[in-house]
Protein backbone atom coordinates (compact mmCIF):
# COMPACT_ATOMS: atom_id res chain seq x y z
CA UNK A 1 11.89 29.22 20.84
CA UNK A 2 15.05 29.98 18.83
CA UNK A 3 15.82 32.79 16.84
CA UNK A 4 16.06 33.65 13.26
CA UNK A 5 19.10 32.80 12.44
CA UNK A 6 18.76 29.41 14.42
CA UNK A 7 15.62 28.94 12.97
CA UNK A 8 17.59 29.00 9.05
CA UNK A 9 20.28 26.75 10.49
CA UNK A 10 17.86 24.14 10.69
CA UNK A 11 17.62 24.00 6.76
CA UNK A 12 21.18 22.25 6.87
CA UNK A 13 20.52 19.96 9.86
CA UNK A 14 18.92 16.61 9.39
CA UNK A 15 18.71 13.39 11.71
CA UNK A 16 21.99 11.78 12.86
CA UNK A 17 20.08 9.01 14.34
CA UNK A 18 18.02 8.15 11.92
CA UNK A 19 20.71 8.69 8.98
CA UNK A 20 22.82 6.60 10.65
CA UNK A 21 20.82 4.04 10.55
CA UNK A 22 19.98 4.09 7.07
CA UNK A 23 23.49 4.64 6.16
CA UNK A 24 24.55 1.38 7.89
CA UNK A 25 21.47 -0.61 6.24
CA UNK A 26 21.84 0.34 2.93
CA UNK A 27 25.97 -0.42 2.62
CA UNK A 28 25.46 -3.85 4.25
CA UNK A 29 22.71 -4.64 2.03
CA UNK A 30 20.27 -5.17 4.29
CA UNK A 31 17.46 -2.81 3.51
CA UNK A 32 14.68 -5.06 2.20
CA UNK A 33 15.03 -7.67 5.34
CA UNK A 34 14.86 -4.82 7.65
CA UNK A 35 11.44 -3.57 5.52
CA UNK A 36 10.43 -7.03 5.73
CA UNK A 37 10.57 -7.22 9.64
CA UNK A 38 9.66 -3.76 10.32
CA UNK A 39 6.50 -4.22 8.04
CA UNK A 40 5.19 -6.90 11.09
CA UNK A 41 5.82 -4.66 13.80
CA UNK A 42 2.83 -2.53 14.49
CA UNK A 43 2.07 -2.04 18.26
CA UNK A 44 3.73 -0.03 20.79
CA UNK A 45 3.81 -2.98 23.68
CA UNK A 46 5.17 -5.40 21.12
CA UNK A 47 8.63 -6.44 21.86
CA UNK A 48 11.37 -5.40 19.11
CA UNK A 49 11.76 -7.80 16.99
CA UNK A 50 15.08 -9.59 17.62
CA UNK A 51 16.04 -10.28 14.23
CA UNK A 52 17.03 -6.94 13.11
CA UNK A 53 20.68 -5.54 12.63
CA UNK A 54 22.24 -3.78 15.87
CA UNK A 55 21.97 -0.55 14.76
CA UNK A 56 18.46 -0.52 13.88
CA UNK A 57 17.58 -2.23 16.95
CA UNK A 58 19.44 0.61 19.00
CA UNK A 59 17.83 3.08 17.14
CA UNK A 60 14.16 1.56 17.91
CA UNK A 61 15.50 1.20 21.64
CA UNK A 62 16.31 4.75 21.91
CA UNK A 63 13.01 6.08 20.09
CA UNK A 64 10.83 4.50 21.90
CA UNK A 65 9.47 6.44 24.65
CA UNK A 66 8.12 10.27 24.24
CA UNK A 67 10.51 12.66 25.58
CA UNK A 68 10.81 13.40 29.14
CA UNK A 69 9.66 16.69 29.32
CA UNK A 70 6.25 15.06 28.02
CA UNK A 71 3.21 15.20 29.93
CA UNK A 72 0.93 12.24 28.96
CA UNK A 73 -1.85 13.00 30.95
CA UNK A 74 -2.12 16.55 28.78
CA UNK A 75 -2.00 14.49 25.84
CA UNK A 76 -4.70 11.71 27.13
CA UNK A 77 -6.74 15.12 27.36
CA UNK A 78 -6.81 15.86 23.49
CA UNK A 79 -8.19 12.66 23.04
CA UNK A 80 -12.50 13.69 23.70
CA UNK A 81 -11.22 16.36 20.90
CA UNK A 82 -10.11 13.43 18.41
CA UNK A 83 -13.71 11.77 19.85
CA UNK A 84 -15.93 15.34 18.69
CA UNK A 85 -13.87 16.42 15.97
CA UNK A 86 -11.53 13.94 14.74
CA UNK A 87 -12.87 12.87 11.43
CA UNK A 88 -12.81 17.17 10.79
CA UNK A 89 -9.66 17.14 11.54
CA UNK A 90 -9.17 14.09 8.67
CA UNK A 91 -11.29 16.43 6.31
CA UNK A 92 -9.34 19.59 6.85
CA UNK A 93 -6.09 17.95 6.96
CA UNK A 94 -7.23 16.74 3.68
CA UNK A 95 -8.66 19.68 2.03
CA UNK A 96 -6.36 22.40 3.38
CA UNK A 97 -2.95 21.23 4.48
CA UNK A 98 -2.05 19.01 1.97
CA UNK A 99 -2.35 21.69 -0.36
CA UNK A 100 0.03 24.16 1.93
CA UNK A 101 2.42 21.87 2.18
CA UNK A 102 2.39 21.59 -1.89
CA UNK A 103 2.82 25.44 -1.70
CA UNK A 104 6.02 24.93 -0.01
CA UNK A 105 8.87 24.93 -3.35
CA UNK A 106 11.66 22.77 -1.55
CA UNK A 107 9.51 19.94 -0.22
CA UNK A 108 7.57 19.54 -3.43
CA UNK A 109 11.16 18.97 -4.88
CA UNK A 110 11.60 16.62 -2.96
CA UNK A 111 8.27 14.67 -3.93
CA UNK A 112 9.41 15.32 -7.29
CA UNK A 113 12.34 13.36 -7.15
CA UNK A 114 11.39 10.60 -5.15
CA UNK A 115 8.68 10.00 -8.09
CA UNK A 116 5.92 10.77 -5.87
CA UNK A 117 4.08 13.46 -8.01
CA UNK A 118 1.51 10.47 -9.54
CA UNK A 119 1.39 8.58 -6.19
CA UNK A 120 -1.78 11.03 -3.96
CA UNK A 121 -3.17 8.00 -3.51
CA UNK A 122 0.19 7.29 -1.31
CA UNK A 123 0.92 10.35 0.23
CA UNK A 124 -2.46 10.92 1.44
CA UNK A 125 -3.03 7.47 2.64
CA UNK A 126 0.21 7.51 4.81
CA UNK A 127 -0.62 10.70 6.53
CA UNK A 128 -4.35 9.63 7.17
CA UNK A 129 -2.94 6.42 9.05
CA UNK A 130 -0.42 8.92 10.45
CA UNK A 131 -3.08 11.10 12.04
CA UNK A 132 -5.52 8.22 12.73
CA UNK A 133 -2.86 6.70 14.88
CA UNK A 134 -2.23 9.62 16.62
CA UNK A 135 -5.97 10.23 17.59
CA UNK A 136 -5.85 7.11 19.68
CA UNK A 137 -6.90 6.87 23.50
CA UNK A 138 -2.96 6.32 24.56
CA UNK A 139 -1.24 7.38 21.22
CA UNK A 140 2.29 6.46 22.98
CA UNK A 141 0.93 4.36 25.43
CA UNK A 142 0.23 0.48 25.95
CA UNK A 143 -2.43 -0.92 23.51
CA UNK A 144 -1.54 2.06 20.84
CA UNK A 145 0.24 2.28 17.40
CA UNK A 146 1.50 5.25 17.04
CA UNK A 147 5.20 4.61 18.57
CA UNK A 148 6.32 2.29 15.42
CA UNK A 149 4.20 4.35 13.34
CA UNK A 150 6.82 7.38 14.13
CA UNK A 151 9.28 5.60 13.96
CA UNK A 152 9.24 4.40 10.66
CA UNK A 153 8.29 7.57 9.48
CA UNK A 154 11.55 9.03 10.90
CA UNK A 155 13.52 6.04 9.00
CA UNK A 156 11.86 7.03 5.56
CA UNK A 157 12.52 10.84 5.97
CA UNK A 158 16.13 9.67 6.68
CA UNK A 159 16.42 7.28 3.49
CA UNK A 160 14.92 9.89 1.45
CA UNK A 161 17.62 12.04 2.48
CA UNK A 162 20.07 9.48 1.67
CA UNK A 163 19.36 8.87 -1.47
CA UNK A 164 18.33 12.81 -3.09
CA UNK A 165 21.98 14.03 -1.50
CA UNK A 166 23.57 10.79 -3.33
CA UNK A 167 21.56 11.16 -6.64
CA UNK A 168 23.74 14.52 -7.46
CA UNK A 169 20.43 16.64 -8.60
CA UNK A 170 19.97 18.32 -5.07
CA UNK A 171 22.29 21.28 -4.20
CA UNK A 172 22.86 21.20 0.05
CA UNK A 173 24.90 24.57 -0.25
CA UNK A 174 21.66 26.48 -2.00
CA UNK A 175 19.14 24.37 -1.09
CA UNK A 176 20.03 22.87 2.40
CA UNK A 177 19.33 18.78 3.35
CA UNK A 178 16.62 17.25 1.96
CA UNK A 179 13.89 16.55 4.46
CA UNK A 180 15.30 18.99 6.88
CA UNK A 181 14.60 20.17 10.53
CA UNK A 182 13.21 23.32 8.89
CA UNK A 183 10.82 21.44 6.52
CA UNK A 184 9.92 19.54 9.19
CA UNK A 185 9.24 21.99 11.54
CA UNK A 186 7.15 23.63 8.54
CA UNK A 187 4.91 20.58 8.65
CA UNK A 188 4.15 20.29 11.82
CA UNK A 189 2.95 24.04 12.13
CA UNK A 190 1.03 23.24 8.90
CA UNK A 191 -0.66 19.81 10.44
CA UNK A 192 -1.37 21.63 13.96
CA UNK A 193 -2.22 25.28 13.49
CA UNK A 194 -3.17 25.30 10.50
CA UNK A 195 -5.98 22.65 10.36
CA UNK A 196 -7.14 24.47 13.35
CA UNK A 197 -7.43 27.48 11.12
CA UNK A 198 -8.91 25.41 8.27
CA UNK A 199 -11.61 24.21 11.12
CA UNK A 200 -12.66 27.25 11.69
CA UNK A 201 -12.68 28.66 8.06
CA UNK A 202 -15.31 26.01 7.60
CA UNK A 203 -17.52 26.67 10.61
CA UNK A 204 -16.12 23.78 13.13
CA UNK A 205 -16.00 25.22 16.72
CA UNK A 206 -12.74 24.77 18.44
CA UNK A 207 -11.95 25.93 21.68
CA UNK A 208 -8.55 27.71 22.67
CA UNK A 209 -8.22 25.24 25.31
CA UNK A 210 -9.11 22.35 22.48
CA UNK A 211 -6.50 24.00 20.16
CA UNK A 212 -3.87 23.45 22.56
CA UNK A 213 -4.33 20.68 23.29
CA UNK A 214 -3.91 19.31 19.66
CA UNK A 215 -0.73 21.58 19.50
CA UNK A 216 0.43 19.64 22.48
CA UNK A 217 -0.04 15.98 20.91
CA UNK A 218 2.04 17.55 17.77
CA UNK A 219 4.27 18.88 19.53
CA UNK A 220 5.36 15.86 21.87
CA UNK A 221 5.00 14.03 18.50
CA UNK A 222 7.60 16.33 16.81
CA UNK A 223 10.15 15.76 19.59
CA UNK A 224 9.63 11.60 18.43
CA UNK A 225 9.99 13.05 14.68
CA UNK A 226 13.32 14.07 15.79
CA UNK A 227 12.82 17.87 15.64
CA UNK A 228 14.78 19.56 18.29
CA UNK A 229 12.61 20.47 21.06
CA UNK A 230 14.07 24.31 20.99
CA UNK A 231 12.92 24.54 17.55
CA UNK A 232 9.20 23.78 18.69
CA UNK A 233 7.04 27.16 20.18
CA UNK A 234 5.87 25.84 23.65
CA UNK A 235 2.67 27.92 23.27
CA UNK A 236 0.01 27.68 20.34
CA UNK A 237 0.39 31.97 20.04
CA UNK A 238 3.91 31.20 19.71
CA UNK A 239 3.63 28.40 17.31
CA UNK A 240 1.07 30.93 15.35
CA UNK A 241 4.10 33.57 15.30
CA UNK A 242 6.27 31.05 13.70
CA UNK A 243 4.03 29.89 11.38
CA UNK A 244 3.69 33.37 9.95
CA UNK A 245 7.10 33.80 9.80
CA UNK A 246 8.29 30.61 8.63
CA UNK A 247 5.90 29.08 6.32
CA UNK A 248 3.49 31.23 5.69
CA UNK A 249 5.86 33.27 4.59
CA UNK A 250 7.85 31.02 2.50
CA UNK A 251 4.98 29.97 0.41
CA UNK A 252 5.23 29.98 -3.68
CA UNK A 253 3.86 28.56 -6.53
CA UNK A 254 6.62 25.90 -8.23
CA UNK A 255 5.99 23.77 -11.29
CA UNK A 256 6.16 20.54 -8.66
CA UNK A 257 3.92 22.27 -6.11
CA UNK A 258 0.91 22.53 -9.22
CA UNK A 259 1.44 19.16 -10.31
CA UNK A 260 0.62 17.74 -7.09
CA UNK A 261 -2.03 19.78 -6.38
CA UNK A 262 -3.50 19.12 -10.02
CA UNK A 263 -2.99 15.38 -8.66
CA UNK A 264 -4.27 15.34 -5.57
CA UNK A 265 -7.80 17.53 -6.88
CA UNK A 266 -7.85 14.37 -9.15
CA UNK A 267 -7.95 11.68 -6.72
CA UNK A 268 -11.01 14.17 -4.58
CA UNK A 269 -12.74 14.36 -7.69
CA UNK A 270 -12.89 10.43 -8.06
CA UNK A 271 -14.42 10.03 -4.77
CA UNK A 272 -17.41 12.55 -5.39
CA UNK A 273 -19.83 10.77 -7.51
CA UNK A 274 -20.68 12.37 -10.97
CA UNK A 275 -18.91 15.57 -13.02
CA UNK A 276 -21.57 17.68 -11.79
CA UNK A 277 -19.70 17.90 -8.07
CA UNK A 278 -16.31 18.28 -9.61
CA UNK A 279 -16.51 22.05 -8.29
CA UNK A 280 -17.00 21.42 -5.09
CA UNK A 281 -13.96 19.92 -4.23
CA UNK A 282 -12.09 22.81 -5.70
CA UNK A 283 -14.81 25.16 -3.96
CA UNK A 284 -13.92 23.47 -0.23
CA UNK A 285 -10.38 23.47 -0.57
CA UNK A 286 -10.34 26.90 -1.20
CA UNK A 287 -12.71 27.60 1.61
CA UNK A 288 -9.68 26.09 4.02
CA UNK A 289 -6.59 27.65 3.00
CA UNK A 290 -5.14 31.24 1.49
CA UNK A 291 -6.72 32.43 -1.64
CA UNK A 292 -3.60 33.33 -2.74
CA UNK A 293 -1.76 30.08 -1.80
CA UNK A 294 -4.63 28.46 -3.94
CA UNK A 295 -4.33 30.96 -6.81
CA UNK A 296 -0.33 29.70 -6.78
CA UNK A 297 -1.43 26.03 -6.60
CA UNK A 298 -4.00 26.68 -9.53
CA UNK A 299 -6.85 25.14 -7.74
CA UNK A 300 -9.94 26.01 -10.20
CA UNK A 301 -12.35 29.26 -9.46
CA UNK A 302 -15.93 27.39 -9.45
CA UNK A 303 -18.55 30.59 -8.45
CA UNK A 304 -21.26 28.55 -7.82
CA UNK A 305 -19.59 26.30 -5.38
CA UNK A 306 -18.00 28.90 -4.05
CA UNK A 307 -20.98 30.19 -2.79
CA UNK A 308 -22.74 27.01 -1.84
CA UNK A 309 -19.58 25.96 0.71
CA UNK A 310 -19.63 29.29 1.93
CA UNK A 311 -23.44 29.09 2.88
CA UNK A 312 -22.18 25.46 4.38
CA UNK A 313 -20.00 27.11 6.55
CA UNK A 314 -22.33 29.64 8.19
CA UNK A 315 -24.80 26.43 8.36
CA UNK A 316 -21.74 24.38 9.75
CA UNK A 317 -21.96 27.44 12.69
CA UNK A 318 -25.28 27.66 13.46
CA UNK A 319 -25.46 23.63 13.33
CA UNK A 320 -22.44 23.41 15.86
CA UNK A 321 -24.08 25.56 18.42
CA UNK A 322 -27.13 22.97 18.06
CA UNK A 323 -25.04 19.93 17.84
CA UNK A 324 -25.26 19.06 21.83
CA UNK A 325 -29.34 19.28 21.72
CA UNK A 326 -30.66 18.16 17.73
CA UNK A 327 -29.68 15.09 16.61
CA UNK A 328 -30.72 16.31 13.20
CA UNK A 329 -27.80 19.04 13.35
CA UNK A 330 -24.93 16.60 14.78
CA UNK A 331 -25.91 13.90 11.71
CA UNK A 332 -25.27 16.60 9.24
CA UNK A 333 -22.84 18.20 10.47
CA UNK A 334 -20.62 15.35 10.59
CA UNK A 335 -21.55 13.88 7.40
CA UNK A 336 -19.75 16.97 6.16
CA UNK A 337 -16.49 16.04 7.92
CA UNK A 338 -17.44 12.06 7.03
CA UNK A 339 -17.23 12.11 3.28
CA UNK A 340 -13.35 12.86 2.32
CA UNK A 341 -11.92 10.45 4.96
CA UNK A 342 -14.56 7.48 4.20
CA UNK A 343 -14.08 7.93 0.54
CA UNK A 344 -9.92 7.77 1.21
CA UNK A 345 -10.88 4.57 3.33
CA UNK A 346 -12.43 3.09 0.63
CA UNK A 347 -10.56 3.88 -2.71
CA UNK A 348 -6.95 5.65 -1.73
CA UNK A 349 -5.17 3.13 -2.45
CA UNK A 350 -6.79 3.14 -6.05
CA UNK A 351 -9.00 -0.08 -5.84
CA UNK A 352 -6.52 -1.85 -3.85
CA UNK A 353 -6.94 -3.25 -0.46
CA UNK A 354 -6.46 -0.45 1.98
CA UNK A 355 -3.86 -0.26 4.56
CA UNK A 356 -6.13 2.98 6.80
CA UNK A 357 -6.56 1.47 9.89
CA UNK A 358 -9.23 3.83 12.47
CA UNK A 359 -7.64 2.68 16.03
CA UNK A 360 -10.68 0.66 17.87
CA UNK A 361 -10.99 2.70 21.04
CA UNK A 362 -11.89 5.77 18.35
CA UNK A 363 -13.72 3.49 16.14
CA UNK A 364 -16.29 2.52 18.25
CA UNK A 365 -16.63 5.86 19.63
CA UNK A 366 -17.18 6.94 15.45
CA UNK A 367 -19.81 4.59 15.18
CA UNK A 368 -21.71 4.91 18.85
CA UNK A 369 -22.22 8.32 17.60
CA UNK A 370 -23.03 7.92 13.53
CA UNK A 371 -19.58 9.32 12.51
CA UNK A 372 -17.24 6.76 11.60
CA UNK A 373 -16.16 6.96 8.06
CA UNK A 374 -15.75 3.29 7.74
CA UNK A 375 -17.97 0.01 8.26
CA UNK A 376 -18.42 -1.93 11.58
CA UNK A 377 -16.58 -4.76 9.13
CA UNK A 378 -13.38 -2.79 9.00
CA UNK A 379 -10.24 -3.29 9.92
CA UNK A 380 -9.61 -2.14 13.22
């Protein structure tokens, strides 16, 4: 793991591969044919297309595989997690780190000025189908999605960087790149230890050997991100350490960081039928994160929902020590974790078609057990 001060260098380092890329794109013109073609390729084992410029087609070459240092039978293990626990992981993600990562000033800038503050809809959407593809049997294996998945991902953060450092509003001296290593790193730690936190703030069980194993997926998926591999803890305690140090620590309420809170609290709210749940919502995500992050992020006090989630979570624990012998306890329990994810399934993209895809393997594991958040009809 690196030290402090290589930790802070990371706030000026962004993606050479990646910016390249974008950089050569964008002054031949050729950004919305390269969209066009990249929007068609989906699957790991599909070929690259061919009619793409060089250097995109070098870059999708050379980001194709995980790195060598991964071990792919540790993360085909994390999968029976995804199978148990996945849709909680959807909910938490949801609920909890969405909001941390709003509590982070610099990165809600940088929503700011990509005009993103009005868009939850967006943002949450693209990191459900981010996590969904993920969860999949072989995530960067044959018959997965996940590999193109990251690697568009790693072209946006790079055009996004392009374009904030050319706009002349961002300051690199004070501020460091846009989309940085650092930020990056930030979000990972929030996505992987901190959902596990938010699991267990809610009364999900998860094992240290589960935890681990989740870490592992996130953090072979970070190395495909393009964050240097020093600059991920090898061990979950050590990835706890440096989330207490790096984000945790950085956390403070910012004028963007409300607003897309505010926002986001919206889009919950439309998904839980009638005004008369609207506390709820506030209630759970304040059950799975920092009551002071949430004071910052001015997510409403509601008393009364406050205490009903909290007696949900000490049901959620006495339910999960059931769940293996009442099939009473299992269907309630994971109607809990059900509700956030199948409502983002069905109206995230505000009434439009949606583009949240559950990978089949996982699918049809959802629905052999009454958990899937989507119909049988759905897109798989």
């Amino acid at each position: 793991m690196l030290d402090k001060a290589a930790v802070e260098a990371l706030k000026f380092q962004g993606d050479p591969l990646a910016d390249s890329v974008i950089a050569d794109i964008v002054a031949t013109g050729q950004v919305n044919s390269v969209n066009e073609v990249l929007a068609q390729f989906r699957a790991n084992d599909q070929p690259i297309p061919e009619n793409l410029p060089e250097s995109v087609r070098a870059y999708l070459i050379a980001t194709d595989n995980p790195p060598g240092w991964a071990d792919l039978a540790r993360v085909a293990s994390a999968y029976e997690f995804f199978v148990d626990d996945g849709v909680h992981v959807a909910s938490v993600l949801s609920f909890g780190a969405m909001v941390n990562c709003y509590a982070q000033p610099r990165p809600s800038r940088v929503l700011a000025l990509t005009h993103r503050l009005n868009q939850p809809h967006r943002r949450l959407s693209e990191t459900s189908q981010f996590v969904l593809n993920m969860m999949g049997h072989e995530p960067f294996g044959s018959g997965g999605a996940f590999v193109p998945t990251v690697q568009k991902t790693r072209l946006i953060h790079a055009a996004v960087r392009y374009f904030i450092t050319r706009s002349g509003k961002w300051d690199i001296e004070a501020d460091g790149v846009p989309v940085c290593q650092q930020d990056m790193l930030g979000a990972l730690l929030i996505f992987s230890v901190q959902v596990i936190d938010g699991m267990r703030r809610i009364g999900i069980a998860v094992t240290e050997e589960e935890a681990e194993g989740y870490y592992y997926v996130w953090r072979v998926t970070g190395a495909m991100l393009g964050i240097p591999a020093l600059a991920m803890p090898e061990t979950l305690d050590e990835a706890r350490q440096l989330n207490a140090s790096l984000v945790e620590a950085a956390y403070a309420p910012s004028p963007e960081g409300v607003a897309l809170t505010r926002n986001l609290l919206d889009l919950y709210e439309k998904m839980v039928p009638g005004k008369v749940f609207d506390g709820v919502v506030a209630a759970m995500v304040r059950q799975t994160i920092d009551p002071q992050v949430a004071d910052w992020m001015n997510v409403p006090h509601s008393p009364g929902w406050t205490r009903a989630v909290r007696t949900g979570t000490r049901l959620m624990r006495v339910l999960e020590r059931s769940e293996d012998t009442s099939k009473i306890a299992t269907t309630v329990l994971d109607k809990a974790g059900t509700l956030l994810l199948g409502g983002s399934v069905r109206t995230l993209t505000d009434g439009q078609s949606t583009a949240l895809n559950i990978p089949a393997d996982l699918k049809e594991k959802w629905l052999a057990a009454g958990t899937c958040p989507a119909s049988p009809t759905a897109t798989a």
